[in-house]
Protein backbone atom coordinates (compact mmCIF):
# COMPACT_ATOMS: atom_id res chain seq x y z
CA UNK A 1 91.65 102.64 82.34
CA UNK A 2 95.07 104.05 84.09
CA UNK A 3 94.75 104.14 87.50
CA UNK A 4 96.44 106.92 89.66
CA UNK A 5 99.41 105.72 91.55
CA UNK A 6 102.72 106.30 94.16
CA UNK A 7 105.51 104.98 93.70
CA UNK A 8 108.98 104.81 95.33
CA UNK A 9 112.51 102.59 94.83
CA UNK A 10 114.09 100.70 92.72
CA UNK A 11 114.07 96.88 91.92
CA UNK A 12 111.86 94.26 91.73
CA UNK A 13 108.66 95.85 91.53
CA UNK A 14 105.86 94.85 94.53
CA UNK A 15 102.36 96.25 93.62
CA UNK A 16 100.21 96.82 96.81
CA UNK A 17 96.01 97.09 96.57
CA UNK A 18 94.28 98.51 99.16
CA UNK A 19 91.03 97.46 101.11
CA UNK A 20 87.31 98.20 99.75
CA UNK A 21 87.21 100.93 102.35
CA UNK A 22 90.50 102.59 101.81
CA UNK A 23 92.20 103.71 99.05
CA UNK A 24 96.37 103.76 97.92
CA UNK A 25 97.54 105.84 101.00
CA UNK A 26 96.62 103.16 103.16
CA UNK A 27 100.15 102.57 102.43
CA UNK A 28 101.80 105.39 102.51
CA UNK A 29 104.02 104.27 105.23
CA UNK A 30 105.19 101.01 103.20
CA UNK A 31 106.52 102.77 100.34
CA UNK A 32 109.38 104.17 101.87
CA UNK A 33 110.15 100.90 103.94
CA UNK A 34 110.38 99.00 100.69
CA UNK A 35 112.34 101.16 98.57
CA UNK A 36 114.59 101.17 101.30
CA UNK A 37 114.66 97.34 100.84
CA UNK A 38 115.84 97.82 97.32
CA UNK A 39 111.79 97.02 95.94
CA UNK A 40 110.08 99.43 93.58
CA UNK A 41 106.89 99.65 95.32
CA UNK A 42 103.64 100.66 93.21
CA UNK A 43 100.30 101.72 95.36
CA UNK A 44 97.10 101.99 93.03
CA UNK A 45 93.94 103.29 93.51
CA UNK A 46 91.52 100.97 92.60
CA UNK A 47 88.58 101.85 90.30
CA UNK A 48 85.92 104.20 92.55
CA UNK A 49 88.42 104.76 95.06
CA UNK A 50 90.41 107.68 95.95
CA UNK A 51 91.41 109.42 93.12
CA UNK A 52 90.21 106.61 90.22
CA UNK A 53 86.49 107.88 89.56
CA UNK A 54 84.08 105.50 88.55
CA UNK A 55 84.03 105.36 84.52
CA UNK A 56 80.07 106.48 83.22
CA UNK A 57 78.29 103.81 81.14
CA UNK A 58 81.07 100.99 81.59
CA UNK A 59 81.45 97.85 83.38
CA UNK A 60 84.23 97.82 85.22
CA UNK A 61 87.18 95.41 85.36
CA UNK A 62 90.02 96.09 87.74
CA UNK A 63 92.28 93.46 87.30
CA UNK A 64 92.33 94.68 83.43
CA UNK A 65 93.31 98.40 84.78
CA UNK A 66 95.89 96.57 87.48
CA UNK A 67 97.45 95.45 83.98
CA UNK A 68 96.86 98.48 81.96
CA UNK A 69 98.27 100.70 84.43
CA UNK A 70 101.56 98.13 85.19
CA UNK A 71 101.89 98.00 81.03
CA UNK A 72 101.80 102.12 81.07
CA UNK A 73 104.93 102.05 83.41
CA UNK A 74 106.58 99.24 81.91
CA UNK A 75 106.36 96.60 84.58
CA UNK A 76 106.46 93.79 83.07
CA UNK A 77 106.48 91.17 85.93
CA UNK A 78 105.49 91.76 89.47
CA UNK A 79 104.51 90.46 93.02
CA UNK A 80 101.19 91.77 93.63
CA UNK A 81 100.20 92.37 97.65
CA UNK A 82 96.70 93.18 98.20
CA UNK A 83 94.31 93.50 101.48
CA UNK A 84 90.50 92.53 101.78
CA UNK A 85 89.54 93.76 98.04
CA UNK A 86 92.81 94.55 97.00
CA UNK A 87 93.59 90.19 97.77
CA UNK A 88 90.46 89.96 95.50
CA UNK A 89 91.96 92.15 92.52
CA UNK A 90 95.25 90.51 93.35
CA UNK A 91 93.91 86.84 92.59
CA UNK A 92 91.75 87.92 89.64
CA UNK A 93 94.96 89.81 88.32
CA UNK A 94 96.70 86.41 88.81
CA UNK A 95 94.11 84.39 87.05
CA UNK A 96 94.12 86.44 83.98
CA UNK A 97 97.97 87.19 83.50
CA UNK A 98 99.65 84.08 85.43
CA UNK A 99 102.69 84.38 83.25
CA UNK A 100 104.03 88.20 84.72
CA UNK A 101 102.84 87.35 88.78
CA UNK A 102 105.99 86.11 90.27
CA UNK A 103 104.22 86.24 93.74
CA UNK A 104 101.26 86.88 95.75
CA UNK A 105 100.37 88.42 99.42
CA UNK A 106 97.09 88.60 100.46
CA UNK A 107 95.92 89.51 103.60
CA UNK A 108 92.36 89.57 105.02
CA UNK A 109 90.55 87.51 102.16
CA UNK A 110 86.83 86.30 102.40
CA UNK A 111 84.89 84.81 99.25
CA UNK A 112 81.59 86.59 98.85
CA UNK A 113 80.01 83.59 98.91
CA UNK A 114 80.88 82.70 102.52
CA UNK A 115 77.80 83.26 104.42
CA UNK A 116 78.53 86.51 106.82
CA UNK A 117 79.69 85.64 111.00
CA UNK A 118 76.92 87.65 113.19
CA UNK A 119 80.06 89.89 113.95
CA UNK A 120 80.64 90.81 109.90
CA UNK A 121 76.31 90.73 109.27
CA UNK A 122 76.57 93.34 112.25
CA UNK A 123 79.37 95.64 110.90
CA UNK A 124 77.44 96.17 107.52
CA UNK A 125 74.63 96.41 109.34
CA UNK A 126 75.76 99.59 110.73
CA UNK A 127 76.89 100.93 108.07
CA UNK A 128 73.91 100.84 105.97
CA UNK A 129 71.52 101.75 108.41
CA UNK A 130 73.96 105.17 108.72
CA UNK A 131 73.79 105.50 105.26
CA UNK A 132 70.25 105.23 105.16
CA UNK A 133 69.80 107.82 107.44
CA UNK A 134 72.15 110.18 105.52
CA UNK A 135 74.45 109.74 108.68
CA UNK A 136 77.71 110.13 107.12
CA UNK A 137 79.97 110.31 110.25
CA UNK A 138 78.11 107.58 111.79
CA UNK A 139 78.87 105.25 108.96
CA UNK A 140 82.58 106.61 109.33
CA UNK A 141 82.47 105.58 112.72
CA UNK A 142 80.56 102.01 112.15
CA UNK A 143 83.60 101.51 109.37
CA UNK A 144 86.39 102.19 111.83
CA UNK A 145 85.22 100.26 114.51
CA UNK A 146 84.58 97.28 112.18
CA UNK A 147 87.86 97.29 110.23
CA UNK A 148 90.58 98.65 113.00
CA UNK A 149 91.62 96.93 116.21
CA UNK A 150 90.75 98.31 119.37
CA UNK A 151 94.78 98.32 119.80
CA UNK A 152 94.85 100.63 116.97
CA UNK A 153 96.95 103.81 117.57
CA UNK A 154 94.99 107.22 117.47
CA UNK A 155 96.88 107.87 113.83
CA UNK A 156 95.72 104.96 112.24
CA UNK A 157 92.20 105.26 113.24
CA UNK A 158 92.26 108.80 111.85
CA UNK A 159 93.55 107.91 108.47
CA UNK A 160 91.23 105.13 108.40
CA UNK A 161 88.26 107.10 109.17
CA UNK A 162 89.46 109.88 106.31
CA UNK A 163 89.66 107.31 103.24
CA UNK A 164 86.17 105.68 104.83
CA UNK A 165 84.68 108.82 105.01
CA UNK A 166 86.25 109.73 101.03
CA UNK A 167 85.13 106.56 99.78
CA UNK A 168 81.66 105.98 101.55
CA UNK A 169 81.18 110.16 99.94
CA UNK A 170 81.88 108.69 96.78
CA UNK A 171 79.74 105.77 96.99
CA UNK A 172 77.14 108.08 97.74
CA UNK A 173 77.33 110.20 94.78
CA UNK A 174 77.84 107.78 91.81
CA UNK A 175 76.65 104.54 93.42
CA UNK A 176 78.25 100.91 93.35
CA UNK A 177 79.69 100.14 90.28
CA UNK A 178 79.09 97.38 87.40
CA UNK A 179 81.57 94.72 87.71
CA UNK A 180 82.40 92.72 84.55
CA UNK A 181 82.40 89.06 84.66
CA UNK A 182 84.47 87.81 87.34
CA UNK A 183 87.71 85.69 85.53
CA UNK A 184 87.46 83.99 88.89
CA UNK A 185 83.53 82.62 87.93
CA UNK A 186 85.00 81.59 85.02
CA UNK A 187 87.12 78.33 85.59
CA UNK A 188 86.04 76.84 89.08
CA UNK A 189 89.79 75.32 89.24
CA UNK A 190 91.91 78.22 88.38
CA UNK A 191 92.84 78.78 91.57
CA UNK A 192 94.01 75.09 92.76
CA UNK A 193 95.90 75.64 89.23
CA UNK A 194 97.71 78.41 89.96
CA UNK A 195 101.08 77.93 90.02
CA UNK A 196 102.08 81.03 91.68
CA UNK A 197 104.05 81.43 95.00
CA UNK A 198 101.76 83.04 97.46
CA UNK A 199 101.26 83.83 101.51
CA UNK A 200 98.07 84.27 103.09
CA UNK A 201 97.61 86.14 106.08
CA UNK A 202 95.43 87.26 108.58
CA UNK A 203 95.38 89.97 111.18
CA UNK A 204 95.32 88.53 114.88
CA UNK A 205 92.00 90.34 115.65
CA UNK A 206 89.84 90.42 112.36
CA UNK A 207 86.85 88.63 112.20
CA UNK A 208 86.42 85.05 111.83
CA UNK A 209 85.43 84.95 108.62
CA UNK A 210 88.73 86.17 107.21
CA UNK A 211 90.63 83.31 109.19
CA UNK A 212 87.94 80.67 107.38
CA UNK A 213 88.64 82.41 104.03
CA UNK A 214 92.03 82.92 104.25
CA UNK A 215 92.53 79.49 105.65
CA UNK A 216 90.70 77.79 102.76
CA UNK A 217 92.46 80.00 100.24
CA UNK A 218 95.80 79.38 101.49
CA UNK A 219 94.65 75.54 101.48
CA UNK A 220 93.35 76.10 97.70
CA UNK A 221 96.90 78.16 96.82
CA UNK A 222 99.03 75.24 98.53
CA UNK A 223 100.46 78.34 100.42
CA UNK A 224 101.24 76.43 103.76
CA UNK A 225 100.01 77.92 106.90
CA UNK A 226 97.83 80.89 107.44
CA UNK A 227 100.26 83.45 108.36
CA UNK A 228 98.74 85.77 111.22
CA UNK A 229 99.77 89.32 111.71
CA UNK A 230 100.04 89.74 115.47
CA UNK A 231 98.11 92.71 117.32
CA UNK A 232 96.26 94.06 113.82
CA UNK A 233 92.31 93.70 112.53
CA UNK A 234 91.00 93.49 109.14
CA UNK A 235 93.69 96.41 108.01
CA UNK A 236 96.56 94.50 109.25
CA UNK A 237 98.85 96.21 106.65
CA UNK A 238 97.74 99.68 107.70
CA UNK A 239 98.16 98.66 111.63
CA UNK A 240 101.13 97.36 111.15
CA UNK A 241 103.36 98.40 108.06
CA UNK A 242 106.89 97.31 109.91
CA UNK A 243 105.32 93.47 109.96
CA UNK A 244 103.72 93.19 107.07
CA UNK A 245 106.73 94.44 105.12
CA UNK A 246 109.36 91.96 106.52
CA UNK A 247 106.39 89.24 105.53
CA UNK A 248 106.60 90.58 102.22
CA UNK A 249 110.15 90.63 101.87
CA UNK A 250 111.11 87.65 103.61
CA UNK A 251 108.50 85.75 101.35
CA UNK A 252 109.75 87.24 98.17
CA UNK A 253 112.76 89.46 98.02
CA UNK A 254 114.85 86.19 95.81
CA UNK A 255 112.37 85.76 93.79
């Protein structure tokens, strides 16, 4: 499936993945930024989010659409930056085409088999008992209180709140969808074998179980330290598009 996509500059192309609660205008703002930088940045919506409706009767696979969509506009290699589920498409993108990932940024990563802090347990919490209730704006609220910093400017929060509120609508309507195998499940080692340059990063105020994830997958990647992006929460990248574009350049504009 071809996912819908923005795309600015020329260069080495960067593909960016957005959060589970956000879609490809969460970075709006870092498109312009890079192709400034001389990058040919590539936002995607990922399957079920903003404009990439959930396929009827199929299982879906988003790395496989990261590729299909990259093959459709002839990229043929690529860093690939993603946040939260977008660092989860990113890796399972990098598992099953190491040969054409020349890099990898992933910010605010948690394996789903890390038992939830009280702090995460609470923010879904909230948001299912809102969506239980048919409380829409509630859950919108629940979402941007759990995901943004309390230093987060007025602007952010807003465009936060309008992809939660698209998304969470969406969700709604056509349900969760069927997720083919995961190529991560598949080899238990494939990500201590991945030879693939990568940073792993953090925003300064997210929960603690992205700092345990991130720091074990950075330990797993042999990516050196967790990098933490001062003054952001779980949408660092959205918070803070000036920072987490010189970590993205700095990390891989030679390569």
């Amino acid at each position: 499936m071809l996912l819908p996509f923005d795309e600015a500059g020329q260069g080495q192309p960067v593909v960016l993945l957005h959060a589970r609660p956000t879609d490809r205008t969460m970075w709006r703002a870092h498109l312009p930024l890079l192709a400034e930088a001389g990058v040919r940045a590539i936002a995607l919506d990922l399957p079920g989010h903003g404009d990439s409706p959930l396929p009827d009767h199929r299982e879906v696979a988003p790395w496989a659409d990261v590729l299909d969509t990259l093959d459709h506009l002839g990229v043929d290699r690529f860093v690939l930056a993603g946040n939260s589920l977008g660092a989860l498409v990113a890796l399972q993108t990098a598992v099953t085409a190491p040969e054409r990932v020349r890099g990898l940024a992933l910010i605010g990563y948690r394996p789903h088999d890390l038992p939830p802090s009280p702090r995460l347990q609470t923010a879904w919490d909230r948001e299912k008992t809102a969506l239980d209730a048919d409380d829409i704006e509630a859950a919108v609220q629940a979402g941007v209180d759990s995901w943004t910093s309390p230093n987060a400017s007025d602007e952010v929060r807003a465009h936060a709140a309008d992809m939660l509120r698209r998304q969470l609508t969406s969700q709604l309507a056509h349900g969760e969808p069927n997720l083919a195998t995961d190529p991560l499940s598949q080899n238990a080692d494939a990500l201590r074998t991945l030879a693939i340059p990568a940073l792993v990063g953090v925003g300064e105020l997210d929960m603690p179980d992205f700092f345990q994830g991130g720091k074990s997958l950075a330990d797993e990647l042999d990516a050196g330290d967790l990098v933490v992006v001062p003054n952001a929460g779980h949408l660092a990248p959205l918070e803070q598009p000036e920072a987490f574009c010189a970590l993205l350049l700095n990390a891989f504009r030679s390569r």
